[in-house]
Protein backbone atom coordinates (compact mmCIF):
# COMPACT_ATOMS: atom_id res chain seq x y z
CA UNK A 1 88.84 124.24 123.00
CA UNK A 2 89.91 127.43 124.02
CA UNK A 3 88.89 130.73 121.80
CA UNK A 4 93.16 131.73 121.50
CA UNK A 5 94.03 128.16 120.80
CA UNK A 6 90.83 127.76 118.29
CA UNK A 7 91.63 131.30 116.68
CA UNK A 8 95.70 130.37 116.11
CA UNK A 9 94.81 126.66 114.82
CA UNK A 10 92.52 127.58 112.26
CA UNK A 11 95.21 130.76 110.97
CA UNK A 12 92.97 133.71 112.10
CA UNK A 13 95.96 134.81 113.55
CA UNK A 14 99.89 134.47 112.91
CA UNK A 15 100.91 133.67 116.80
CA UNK A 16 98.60 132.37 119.77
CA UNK A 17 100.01 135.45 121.57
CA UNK A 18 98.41 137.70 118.91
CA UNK A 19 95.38 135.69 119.36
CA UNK A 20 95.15 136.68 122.79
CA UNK A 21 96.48 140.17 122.81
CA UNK A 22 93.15 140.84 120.36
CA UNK A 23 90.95 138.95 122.30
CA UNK A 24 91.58 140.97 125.32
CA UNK A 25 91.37 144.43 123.20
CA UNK A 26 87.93 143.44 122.60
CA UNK A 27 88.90 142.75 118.84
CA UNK A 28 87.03 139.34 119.28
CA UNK A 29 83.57 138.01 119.54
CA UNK A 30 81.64 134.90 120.05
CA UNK A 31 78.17 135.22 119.80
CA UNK A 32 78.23 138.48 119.35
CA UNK A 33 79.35 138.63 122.76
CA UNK A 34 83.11 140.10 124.04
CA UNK A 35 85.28 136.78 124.76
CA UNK A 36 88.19 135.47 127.26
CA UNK A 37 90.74 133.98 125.64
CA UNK A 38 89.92 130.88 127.88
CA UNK A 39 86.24 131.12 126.36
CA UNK A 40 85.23 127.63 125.14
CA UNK A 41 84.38 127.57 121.58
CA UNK A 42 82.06 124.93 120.32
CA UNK A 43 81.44 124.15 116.98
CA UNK A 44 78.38 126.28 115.54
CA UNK A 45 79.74 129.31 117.57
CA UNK A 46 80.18 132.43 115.23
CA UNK A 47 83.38 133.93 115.87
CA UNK A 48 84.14 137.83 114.86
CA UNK A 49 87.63 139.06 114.64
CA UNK A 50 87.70 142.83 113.72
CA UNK A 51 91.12 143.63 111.80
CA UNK A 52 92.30 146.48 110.46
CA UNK A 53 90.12 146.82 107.50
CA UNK A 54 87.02 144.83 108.18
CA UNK A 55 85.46 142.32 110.40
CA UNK A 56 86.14 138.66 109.85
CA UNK A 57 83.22 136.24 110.76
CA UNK A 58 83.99 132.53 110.91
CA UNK A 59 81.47 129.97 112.02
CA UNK A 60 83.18 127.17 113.76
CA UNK A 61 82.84 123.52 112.02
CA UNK A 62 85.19 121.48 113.95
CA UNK A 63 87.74 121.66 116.70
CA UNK A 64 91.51 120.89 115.27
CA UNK A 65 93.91 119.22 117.55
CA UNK A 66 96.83 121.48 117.10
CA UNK A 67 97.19 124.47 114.34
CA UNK A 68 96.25 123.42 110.65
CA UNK A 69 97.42 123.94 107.02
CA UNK A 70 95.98 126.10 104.94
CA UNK A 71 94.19 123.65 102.80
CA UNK A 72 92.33 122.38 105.56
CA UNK A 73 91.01 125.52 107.40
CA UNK A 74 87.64 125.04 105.20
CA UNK A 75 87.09 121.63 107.10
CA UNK A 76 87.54 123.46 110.79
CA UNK A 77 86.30 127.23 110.29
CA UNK A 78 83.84 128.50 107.42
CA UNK A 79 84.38 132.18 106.54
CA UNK A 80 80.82 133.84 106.45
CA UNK A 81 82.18 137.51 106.05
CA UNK A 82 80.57 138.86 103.27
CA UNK A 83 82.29 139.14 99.72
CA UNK A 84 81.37 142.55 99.18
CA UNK A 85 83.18 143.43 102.73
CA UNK A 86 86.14 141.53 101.87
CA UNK A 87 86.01 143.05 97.99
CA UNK A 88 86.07 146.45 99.64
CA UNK A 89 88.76 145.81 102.32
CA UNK A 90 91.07 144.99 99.43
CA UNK A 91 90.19 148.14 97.49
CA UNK A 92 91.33 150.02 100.66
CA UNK A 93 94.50 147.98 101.18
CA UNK A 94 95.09 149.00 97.57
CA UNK A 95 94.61 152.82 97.80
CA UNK A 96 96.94 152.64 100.68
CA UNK A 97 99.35 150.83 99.02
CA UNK A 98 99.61 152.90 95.97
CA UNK A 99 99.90 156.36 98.33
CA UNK A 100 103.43 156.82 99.60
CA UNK A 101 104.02 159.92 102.02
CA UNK A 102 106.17 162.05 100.50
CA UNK A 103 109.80 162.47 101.30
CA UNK A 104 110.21 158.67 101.61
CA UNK A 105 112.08 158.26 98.21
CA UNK A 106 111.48 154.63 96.20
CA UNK A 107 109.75 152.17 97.39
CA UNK A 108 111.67 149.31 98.60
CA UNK A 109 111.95 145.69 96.91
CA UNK A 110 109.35 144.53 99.42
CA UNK A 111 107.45 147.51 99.21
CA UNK A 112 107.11 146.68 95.56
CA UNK A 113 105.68 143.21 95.74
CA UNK A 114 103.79 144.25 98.05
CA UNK A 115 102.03 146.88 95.75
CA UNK A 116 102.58 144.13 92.44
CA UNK A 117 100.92 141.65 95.29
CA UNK A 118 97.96 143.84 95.57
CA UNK A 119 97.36 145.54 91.89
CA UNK A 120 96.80 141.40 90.63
C-alpha cells in the first residue's frame, strides 16, 4: 500500500493531499529513511511523521483497505511515540493556547473551547 494512502487510512492525517504535501516536505519517514508518497509500506515498517510539536512514530500492523474509524486505528497502526513526548507536546499546545497577542480583544467562542479543550 502506498505510504499517502497508508498515512490518510489510518488518520495520521486529515486529507490524502495533506498526506502527500508532508511527505514530499520531508515531514515523513520510513525506516528512518525520507519517503515517496508512492513508497510501499509493509507492515513492521516504522513510520515518523514530524508535526508541529513533536514527532509521531507509528509502527505499521496491518494494511486497511480504505480509511478507518477511529476505534480501529489500534488494529492497523500502533503509536510508539513516547508518552513523555506526547505529555510535553500538550504542555506546549497549552502555553500557546493560554497566550493571546495583544490587541486581539476576546477570544472567540471557538477560541474558547479550544483553550477549555486543552486546560481538561
Amino acid at each position: 500500500m502506498r505510504l499517502d494512502v497508508w498515512l490518510w487510512c489510518v488518520r495520521a492525517f486529515k486529507t490524502r493531499s495533506l498526506a502527500v504535501e508532508a511527505i514530499r516536505a520531508g515531514r515523513v519517514s520510513v525506516d528512518g529513511v525520507e519517503a515517496k508518497p508512492s513508497k510501499d509500506v509493509t507492515p513492521g515498517q516504522v513510520v515518523s511523521v514530524k508535526t508541529e510539536l513533536h514527532v509521531r512514530v507509528l509502527r505499521a500492523l496491518a494494511l486497511p483497505r480504505s480509511r478507518v474509524g477511529a476505534a480501529l486505528v489500534p488494529l492497523h497502526a500502533e503509536d510508539q511515540t513516547p508518552p513523555e513526548v506526547v505529555e510535553a507536546a500538550r504542555q506546549r499546545a497549552r502555553e500557546q493556547a493560554a497566550m493571546r497577542p495583544r490587541g486581539l480583544g476576546r477570544p472567540t467562542k471557538r477560541d474558547r473551547r479550544r483553550i477549555d479543550a486543552l486546560q481538561g
